[in-house]
C-alpha atoms as a PDB file:
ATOM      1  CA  UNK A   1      -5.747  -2.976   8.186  1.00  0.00           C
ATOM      2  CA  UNK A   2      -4.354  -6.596   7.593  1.00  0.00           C
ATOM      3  CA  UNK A   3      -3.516  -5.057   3.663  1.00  0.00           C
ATOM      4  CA  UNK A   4      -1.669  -2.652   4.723  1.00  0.00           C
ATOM      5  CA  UNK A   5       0.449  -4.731   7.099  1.00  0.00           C
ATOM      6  CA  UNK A   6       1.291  -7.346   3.779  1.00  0.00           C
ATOM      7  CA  UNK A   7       2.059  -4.394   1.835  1.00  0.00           C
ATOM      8  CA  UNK A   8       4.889  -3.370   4.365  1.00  0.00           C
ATOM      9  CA  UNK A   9       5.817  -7.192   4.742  1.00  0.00           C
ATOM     10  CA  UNK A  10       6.576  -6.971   1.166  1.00  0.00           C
ATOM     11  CA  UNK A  11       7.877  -4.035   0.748  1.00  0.00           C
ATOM     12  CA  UNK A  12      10.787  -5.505   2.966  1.00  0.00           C
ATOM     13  CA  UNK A  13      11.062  -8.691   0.685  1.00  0.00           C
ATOM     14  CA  UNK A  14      12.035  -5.866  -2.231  1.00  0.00           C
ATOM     15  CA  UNK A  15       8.928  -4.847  -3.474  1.00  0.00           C
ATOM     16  CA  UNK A  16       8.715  -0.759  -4.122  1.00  0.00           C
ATOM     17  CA  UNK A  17       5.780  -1.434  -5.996  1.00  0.00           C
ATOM     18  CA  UNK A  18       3.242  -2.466  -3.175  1.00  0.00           C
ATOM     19  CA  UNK A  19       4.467   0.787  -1.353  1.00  0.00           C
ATOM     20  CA  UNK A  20       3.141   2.663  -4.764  1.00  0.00           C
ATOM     21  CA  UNK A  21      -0.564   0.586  -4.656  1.00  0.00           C
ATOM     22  CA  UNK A  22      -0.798   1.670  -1.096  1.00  0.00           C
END
């Protein structure tokens, strides 16, 4: 799942809030 892979790339850049969508 590509999404799921961009969700973790941003989670690294500082984002807690993709980690929550997911």
């Amino acid at each position: 799942m590509a999404m799921v892979r961009a969700l973790n790339r941003m989670t690294k850049a500082g984002m807690p809030e993709s980690v929550r969508i997911a």
